[in-house]
Structures are given as structure tokens and as C-alpha cells.
PDB file of N, CA and C in Angstrom:
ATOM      1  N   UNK A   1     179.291 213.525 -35.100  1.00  0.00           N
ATOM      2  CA  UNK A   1     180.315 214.532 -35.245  1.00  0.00           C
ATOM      3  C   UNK A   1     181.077 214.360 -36.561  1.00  0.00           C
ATOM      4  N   UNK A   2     181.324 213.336 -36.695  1.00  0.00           N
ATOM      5  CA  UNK A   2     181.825 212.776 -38.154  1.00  0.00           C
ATOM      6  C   UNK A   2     181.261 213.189 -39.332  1.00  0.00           C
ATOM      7  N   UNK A   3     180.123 213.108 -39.522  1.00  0.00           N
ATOM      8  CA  UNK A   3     179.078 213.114 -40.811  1.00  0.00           C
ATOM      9  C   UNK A   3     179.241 214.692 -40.895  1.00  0.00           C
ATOM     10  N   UNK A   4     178.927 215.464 -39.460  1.00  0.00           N
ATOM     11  CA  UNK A   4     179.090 217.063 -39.803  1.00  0.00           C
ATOM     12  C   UNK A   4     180.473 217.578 -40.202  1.00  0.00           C
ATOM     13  N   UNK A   5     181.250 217.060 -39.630  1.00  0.00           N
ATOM     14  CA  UNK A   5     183.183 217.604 -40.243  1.00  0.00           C
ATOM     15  C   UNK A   5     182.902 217.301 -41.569  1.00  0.00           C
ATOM     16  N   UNK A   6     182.017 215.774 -42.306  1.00  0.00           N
ATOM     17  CA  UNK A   6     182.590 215.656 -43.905  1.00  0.00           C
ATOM     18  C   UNK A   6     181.530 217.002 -44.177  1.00  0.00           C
ATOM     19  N   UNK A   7     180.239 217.161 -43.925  1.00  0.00           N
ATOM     20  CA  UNK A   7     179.507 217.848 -44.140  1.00  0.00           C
ATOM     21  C   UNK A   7     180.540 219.527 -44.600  1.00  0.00           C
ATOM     22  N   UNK A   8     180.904 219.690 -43.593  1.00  0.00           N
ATOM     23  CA  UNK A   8     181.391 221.165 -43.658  1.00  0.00           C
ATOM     24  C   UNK A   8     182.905 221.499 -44.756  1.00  0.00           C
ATOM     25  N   UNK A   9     183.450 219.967 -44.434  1.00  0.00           N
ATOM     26  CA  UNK A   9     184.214 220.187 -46.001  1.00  0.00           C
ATOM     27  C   UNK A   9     184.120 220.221 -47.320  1.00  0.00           C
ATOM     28  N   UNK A  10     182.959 219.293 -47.397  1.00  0.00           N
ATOM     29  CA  UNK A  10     182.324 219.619 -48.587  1.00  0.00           C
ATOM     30  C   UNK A  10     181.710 220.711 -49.098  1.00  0.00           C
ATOM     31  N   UNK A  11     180.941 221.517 -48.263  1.00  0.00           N
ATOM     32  CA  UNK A  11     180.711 222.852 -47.865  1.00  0.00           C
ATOM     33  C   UNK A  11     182.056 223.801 -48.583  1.00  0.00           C
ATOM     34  N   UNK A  12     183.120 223.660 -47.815  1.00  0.00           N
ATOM     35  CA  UNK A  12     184.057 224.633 -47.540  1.00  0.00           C
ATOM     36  C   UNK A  12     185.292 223.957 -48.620  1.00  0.00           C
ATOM     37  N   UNK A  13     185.327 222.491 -49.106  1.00  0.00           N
ATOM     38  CA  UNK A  13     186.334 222.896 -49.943  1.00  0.00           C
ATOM     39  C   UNK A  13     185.765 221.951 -51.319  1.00  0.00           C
ATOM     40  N   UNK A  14     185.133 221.289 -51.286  1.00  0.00           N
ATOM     41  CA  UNK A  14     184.539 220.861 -52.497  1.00  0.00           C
ATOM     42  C   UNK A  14     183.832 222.393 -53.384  1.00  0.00           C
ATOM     43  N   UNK A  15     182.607 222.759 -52.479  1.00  0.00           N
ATOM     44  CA  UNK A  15     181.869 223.435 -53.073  1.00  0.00           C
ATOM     45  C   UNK A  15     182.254 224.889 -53.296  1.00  0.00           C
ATOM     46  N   UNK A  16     182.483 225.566 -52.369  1.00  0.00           N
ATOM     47  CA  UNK A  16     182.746 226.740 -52.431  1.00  0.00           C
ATOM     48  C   UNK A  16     184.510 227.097 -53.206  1.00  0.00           C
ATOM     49  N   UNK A  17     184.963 226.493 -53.626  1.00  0.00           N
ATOM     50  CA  UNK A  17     186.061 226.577 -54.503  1.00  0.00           C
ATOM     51  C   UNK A  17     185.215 226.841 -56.305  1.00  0.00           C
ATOM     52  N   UNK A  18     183.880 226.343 -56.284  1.00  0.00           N
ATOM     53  CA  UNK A  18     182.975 226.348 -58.040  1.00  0.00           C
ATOM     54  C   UNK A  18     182.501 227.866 -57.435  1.00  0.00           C
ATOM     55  N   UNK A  19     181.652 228.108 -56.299  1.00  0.00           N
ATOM     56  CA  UNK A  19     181.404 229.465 -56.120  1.00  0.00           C
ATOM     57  C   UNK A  19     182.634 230.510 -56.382  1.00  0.00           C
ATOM     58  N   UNK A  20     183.614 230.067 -56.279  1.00  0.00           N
ATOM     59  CA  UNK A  20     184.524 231.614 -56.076  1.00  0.00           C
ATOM     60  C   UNK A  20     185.023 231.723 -57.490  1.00  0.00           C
ATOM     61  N   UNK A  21     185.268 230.786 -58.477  1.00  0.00           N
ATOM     62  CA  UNK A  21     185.324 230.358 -59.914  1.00  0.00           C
ATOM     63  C   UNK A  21     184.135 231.549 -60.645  1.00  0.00           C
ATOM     64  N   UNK A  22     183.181 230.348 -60.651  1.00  0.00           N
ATOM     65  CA  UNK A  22     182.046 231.300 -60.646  1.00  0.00           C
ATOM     66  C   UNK A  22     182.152 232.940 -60.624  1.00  0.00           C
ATOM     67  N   UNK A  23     182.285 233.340 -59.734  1.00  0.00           N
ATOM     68  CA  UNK A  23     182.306 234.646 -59.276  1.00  0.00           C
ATOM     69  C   UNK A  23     183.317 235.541 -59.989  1.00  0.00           C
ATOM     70  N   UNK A  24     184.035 234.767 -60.358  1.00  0.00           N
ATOM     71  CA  UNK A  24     185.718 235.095 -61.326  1.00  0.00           C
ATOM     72  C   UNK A  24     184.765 235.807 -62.921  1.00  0.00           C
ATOM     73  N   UNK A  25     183.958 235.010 -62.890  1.00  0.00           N
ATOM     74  CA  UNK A  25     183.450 235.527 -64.203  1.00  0.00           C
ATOM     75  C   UNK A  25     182.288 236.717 -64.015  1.00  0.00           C
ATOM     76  N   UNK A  26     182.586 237.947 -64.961  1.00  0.00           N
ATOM     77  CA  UNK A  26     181.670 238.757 -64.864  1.00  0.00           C
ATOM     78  C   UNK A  26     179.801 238.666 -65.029  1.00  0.00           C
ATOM     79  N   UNK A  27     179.715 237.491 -65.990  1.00  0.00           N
ATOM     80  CA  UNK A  27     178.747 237.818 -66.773  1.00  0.00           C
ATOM     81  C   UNK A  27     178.378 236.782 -65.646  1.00  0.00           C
ATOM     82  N   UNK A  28     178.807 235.968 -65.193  1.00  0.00           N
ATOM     83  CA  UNK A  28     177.607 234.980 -64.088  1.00  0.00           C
ATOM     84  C   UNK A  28     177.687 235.324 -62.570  1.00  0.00           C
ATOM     85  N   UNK A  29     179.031 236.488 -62.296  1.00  0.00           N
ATOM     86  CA  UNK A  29     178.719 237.175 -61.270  1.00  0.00           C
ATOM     87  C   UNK A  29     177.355 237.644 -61.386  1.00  0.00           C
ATOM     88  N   UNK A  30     177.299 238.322 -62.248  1.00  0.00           N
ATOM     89  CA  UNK A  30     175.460 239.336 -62.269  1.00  0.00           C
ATOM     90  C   UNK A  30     174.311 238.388 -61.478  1.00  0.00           C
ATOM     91  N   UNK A  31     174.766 237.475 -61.639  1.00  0.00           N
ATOM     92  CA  UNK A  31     173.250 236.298 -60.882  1.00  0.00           C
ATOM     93  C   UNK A  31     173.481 235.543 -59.599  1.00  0.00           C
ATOM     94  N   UNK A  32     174.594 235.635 -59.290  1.00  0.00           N
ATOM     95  CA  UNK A  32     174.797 235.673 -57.987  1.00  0.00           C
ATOM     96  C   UNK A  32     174.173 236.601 -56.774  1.00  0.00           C
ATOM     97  N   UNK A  33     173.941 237.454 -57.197  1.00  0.00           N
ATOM     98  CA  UNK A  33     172.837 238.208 -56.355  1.00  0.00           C
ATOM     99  C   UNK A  33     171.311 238.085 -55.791  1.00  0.00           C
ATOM    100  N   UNK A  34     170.810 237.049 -56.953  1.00  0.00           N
ATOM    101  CA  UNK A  34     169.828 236.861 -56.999  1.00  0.00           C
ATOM    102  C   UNK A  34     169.583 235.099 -56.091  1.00  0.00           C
ATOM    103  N   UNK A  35     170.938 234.686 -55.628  1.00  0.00           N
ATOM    104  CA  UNK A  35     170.902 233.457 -55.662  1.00  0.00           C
ATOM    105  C   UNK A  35     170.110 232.962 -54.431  1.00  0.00           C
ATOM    106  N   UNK A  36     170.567 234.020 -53.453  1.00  0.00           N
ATOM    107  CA  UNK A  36     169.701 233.969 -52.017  1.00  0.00           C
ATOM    108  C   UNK A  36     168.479 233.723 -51.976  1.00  0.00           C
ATOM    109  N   UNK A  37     167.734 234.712 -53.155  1.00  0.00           N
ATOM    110  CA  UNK A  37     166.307 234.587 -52.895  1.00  0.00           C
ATOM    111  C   UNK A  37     165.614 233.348 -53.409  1.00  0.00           C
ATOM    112  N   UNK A  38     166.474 232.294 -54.352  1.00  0.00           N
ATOM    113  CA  UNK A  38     166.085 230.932 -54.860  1.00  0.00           C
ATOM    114  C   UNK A  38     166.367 229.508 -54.306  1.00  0.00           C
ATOM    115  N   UNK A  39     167.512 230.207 -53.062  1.00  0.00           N
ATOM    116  CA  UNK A  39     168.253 228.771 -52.746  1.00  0.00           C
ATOM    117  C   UNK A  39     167.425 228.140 -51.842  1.00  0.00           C
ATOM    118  N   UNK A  40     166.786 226.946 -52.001  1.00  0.00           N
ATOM    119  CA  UNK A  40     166.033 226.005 -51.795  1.00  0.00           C
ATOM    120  C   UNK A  40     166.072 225.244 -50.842  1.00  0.00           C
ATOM    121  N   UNK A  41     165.419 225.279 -49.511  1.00  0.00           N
ATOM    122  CA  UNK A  41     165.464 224.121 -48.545  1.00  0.00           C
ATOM    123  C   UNK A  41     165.776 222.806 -49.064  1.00  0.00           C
ATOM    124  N   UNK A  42     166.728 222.419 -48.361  1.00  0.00           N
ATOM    125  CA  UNK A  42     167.440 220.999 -48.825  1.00  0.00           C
ATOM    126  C   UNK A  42     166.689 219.685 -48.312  1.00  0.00           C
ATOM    127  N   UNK A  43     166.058 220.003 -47.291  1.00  0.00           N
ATOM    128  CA  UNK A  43     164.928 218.866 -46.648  1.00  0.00           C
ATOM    129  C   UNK A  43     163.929 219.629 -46.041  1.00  0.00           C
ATOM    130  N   UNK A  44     162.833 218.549 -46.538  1.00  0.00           N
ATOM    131  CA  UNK A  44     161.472 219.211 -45.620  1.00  0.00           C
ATOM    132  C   UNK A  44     161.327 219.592 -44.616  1.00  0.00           C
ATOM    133  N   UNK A  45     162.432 219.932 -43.560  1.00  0.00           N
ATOM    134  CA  UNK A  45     162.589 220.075 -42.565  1.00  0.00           C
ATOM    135  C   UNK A  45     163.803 221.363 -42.478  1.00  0.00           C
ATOM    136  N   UNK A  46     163.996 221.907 -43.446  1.00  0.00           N
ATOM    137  CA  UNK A  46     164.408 222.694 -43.357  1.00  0.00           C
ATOM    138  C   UNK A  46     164.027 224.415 -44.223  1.00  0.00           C
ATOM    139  N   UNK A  47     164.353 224.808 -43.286  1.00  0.00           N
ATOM    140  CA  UNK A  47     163.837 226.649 -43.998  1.00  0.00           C
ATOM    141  C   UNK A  47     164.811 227.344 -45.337  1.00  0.00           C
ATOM    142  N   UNK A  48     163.784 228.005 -46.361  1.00  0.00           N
ATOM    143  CA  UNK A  48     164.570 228.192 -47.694  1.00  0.00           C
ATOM    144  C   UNK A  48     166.067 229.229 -46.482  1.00  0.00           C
ATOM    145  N   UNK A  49     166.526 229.662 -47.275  1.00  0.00           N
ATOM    146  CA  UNK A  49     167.898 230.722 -47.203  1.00  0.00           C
ATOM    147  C   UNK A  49     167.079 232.123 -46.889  1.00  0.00           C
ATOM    148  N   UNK A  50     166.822 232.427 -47.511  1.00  0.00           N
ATOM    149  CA  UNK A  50     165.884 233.892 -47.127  1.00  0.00           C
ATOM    150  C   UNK A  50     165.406 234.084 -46.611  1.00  0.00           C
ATOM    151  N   UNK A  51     165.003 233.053 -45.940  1.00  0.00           N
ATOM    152  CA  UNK A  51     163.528 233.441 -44.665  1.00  0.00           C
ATOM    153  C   UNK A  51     164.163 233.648 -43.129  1.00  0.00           C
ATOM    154  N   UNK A  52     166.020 232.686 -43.513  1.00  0.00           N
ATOM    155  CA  UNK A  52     166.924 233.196 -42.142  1.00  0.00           C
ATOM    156  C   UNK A  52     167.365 234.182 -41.866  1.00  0.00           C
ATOM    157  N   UNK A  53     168.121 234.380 -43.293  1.00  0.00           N
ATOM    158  CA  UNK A  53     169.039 235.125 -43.447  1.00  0.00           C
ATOM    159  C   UNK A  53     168.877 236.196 -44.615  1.00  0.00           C
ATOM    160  N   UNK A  54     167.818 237.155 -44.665  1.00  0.00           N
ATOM    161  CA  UNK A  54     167.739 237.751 -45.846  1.00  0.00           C
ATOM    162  C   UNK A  54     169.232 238.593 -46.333  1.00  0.00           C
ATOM    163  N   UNK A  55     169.658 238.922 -45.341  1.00  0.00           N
ATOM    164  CA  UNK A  55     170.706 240.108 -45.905  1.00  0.00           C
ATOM    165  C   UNK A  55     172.322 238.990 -45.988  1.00  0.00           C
ATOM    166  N   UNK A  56     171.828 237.626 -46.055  1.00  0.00           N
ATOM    167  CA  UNK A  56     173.413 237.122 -46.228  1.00  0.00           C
ATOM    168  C   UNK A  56     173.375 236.602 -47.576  1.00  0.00           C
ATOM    169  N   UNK A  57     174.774 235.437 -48.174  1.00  0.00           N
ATOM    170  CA  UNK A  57     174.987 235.373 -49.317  1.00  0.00           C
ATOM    171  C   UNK A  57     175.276 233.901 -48.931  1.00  0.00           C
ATOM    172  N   UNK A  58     174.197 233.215 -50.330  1.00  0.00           N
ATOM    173  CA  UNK A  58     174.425 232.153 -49.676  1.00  0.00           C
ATOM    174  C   UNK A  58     175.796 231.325 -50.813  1.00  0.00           C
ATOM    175  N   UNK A  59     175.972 232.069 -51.294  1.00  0.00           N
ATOM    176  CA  UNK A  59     177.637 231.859 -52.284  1.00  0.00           C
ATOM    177  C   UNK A  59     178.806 232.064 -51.192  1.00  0.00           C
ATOM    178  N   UNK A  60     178.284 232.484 -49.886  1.00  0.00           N
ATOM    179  CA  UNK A  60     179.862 232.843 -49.425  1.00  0.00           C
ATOM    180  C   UNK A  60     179.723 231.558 -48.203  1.00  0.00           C
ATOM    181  N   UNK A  61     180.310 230.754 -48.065  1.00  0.00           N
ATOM    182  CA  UNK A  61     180.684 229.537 -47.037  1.00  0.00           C
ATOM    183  C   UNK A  61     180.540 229.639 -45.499  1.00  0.00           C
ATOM    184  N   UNK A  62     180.792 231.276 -45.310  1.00  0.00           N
ATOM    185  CA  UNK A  62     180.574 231.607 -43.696  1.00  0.00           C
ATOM    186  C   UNK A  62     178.576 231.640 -43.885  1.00  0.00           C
ATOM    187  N   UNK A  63     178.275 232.224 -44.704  1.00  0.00           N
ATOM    188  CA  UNK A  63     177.065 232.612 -44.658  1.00  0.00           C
ATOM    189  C   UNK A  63     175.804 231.376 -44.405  1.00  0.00           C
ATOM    190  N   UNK A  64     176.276 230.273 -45.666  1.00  0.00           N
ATOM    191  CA  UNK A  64     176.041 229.151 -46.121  1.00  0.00           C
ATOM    192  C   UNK A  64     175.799 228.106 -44.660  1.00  0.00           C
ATOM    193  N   UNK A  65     177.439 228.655 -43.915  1.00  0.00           N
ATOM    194  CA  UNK A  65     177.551 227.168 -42.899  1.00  0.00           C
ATOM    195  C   UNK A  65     176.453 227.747 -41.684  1.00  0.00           C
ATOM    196  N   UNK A  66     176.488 229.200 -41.448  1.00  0.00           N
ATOM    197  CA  UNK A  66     175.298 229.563 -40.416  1.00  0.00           C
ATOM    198  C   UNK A  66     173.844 228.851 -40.797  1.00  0.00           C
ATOM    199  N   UNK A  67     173.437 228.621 -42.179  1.00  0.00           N
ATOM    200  CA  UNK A  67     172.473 228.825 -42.596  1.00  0.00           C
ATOM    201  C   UNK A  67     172.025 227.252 -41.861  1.00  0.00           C
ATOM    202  N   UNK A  68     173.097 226.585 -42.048  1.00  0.00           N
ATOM    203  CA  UNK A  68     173.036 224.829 -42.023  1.00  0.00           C
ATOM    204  C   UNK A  68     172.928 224.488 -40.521  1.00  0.00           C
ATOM    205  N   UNK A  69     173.637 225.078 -40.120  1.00  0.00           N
ATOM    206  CA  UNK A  69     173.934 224.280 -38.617  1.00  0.00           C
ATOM    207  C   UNK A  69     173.323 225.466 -37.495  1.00  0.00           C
ATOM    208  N   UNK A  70     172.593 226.571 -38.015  1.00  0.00           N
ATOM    209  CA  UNK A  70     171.763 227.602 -36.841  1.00  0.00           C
ATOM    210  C   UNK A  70     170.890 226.274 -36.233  1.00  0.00           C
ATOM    211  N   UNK A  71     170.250 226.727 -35.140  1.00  0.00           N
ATOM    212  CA  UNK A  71     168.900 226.021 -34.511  1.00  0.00           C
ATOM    213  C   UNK A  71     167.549 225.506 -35.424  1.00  0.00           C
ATOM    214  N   UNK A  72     167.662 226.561 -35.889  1.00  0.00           N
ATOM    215  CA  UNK A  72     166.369 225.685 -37.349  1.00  0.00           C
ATOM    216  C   UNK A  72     167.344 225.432 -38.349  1.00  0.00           C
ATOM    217  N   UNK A  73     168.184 225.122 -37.982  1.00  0.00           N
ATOM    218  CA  UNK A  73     168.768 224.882 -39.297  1.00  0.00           C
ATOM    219  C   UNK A  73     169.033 223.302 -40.602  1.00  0.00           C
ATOM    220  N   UNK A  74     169.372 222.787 -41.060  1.00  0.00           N
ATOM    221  CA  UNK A  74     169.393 221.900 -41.676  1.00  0.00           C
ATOM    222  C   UNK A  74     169.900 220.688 -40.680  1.00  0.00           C
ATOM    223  N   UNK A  75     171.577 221.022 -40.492  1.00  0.00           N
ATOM    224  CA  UNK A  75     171.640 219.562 -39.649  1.00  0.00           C
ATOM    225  C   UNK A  75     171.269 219.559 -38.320  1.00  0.00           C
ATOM    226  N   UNK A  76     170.981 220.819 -37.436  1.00  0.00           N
ATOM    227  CA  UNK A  76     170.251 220.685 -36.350  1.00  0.00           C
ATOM    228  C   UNK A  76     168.836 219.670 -36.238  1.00  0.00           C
ATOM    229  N   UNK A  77     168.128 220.099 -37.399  1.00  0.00           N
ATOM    230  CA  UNK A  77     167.052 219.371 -37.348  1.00  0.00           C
ATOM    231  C   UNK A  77     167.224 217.790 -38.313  1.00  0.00           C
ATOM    232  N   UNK A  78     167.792 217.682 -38.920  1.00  0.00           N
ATOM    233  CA  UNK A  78     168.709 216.264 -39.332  1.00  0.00           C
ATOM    234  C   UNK A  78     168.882 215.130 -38.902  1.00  0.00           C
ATOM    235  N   UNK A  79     169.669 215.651 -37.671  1.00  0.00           N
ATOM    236  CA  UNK A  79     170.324 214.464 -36.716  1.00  0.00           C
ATOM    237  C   UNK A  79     168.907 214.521 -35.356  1.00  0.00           C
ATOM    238  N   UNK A  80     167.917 215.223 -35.399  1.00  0.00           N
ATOM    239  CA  UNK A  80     166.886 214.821 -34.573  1.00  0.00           C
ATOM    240  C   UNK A  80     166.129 214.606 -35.007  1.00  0.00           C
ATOM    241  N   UNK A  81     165.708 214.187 -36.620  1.00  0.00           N
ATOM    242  CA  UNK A  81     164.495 213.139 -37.376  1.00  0.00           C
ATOM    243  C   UNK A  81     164.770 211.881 -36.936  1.00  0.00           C
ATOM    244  N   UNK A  82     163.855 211.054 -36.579  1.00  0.00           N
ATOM    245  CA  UNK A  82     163.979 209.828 -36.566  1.00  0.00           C
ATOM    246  C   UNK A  82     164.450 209.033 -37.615  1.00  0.00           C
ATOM    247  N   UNK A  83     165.259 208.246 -37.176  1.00  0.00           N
ATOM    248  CA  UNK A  83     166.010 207.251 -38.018  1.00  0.00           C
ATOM    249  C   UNK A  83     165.156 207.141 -39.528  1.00  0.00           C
ATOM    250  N   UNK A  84     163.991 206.475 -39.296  1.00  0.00           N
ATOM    251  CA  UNK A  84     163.442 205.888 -40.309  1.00  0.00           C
ATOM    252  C   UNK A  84     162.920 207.073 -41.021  1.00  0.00           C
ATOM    253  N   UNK A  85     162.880 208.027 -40.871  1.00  0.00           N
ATOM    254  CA  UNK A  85     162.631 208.894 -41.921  1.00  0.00           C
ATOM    255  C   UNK A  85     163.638 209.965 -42.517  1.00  0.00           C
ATOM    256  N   UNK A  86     164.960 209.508 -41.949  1.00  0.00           N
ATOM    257  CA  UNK A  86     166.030 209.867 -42.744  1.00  0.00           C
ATOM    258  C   UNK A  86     166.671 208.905 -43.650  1.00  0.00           C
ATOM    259  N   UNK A  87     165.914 207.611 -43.056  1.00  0.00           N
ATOM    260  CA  UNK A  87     166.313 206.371 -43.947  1.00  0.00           C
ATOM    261  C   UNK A  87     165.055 206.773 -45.007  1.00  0.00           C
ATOM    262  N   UNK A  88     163.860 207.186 -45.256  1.00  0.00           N
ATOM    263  CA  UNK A  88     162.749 207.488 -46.237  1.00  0.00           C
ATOM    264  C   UNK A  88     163.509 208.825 -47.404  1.00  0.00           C
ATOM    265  N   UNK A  89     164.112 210.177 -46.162  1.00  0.00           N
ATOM    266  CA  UNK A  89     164.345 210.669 -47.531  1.00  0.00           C
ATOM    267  C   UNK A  89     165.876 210.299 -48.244  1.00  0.00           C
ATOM    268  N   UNK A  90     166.604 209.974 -47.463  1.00  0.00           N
ATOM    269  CA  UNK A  90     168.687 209.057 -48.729  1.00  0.00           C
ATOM    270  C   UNK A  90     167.344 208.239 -49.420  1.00  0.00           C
ATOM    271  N   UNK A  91     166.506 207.728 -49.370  1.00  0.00           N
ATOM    272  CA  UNK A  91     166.065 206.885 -50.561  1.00  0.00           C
ATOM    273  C   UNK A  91     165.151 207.218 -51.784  1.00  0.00           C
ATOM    274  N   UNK A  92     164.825 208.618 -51.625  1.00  0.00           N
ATOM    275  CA  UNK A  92     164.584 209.263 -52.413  1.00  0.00           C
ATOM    276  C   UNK A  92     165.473 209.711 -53.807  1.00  0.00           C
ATOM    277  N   UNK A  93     164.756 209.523 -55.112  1.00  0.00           N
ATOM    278  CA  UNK A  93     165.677 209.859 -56.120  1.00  0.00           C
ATOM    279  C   UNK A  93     166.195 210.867 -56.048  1.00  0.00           C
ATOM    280  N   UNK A  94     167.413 211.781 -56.859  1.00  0.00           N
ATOM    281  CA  UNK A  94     167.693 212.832 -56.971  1.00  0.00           C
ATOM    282  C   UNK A  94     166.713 213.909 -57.408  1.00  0.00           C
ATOM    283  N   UNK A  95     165.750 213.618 -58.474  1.00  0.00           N
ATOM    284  CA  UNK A  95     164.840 213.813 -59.117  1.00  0.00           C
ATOM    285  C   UNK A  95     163.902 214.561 -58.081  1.00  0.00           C
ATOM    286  N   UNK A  96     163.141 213.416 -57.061  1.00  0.00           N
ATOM    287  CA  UNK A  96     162.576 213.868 -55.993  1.00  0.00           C
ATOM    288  C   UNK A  96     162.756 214.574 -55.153  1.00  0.00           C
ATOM    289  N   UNK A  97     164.394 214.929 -54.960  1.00  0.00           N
ATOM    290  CA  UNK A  97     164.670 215.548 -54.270  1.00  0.00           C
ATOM    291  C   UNK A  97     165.028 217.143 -54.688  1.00  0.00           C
ATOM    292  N   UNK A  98     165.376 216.905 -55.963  1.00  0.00           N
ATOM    293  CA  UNK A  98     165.257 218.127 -56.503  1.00  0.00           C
ATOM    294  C   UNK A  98     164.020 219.137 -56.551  1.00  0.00           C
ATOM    295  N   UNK A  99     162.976 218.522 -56.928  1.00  0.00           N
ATOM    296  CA  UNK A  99     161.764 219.263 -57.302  1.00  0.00           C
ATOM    297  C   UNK A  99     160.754 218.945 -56.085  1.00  0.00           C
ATOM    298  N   UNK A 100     161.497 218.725 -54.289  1.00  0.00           N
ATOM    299  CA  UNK A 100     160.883 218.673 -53.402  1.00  0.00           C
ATOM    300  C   UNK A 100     159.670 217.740 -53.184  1.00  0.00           C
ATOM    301  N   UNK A 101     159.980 216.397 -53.800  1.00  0.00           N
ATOM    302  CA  UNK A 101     158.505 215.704 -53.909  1.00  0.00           C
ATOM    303  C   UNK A 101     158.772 214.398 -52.519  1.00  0.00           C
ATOM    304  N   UNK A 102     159.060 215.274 -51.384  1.00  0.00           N
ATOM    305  CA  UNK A 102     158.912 214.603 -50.404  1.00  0.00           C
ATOM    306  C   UNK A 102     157.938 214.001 -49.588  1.00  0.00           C
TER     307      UNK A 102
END
């Protein structure tokens, strides 16, 4: 329960405070639109943004936190990987984790 509360603040006040910034500006508003269709499963075990939720935004925090915590969602399926292979991917570089080389 712990790990998901930091989870969702980070979510809701770390992150989404650079989205609404962001959005302040015209010229990088324009690509915000497009962001849904790129935003990237965060673990192999989880589904890109578009394939849930085509018609949501994944810049807006309500949209974002459905995306995470639905039934297929990121920490649903998270906290029911076995230990040791959530201990395999935190030990993965950033690198790896970026360009999905799980």
C-alpha cells in the first residue's frame, strides 16, 4: 500500500506539475497530442497507453493513474510478478529499460 501512495504522488505531484508547464507553452503544446500514441509500456508486463485507452491523455494524471492501476494495468500486474523477477528488472540499467531490452 505504501509503494502505491509514493507511486501516485509522484504521478500526481512530482510529475504532472512538468506536464501542465509544458502545456503552458504553445509550441510544445502541439505534441502533446501525439503523446498517447508513443507512451511506452513501462514493464514487460505491461500494455503501451493506446491499446487501453485510445481516446484518453496520457499528460492528464486522472487519465495516466487509470492507465497504471486498471486490471492489466502496470501496478496490478507489478505487485503479482514474483519477487525475483522484479528483483531482475530494478536491476536493469536505465538504458535497458529505456529501449525495452528486457
Amino acid at each position: 500500500m505504501g509503494n502505491e501512495l509514493l507511486l501516485k504522488n509522484e504521478q500526481e505531484c512530482t510529475i504532472q506539475p512538468h506536464y501542465e508547464r509544458i502545456r503552458e507553452d504553445s509550441y510544445a503544446n502541439r505534441f502533446f497530442r501525439f503523446t498517447r500514441f508513443v507512451m511506452r509500456n513501462i514493464h514487460p508486463y505491461h500494455r503501451r497507453f493506446i491499446l487501453e485507452f485510445p481516446l484518453g491523455d496520457v499528460t492528464r494524471f486522472e487519465d495516466r493513474w487509470k492507465w497504471i492501476t486498471h486490471p492489466a494495468g502496470m501496478w496490478p500486474r507489478w505487485v503479482h510478478l514474483p519477487r525475483q523477477e522484479r528483483e531482475r528488472l530494478v536491476a536493469l540499467l536505465n538504458l535497458q529499460v529505456i529501449s525495452h531490452q528486457w
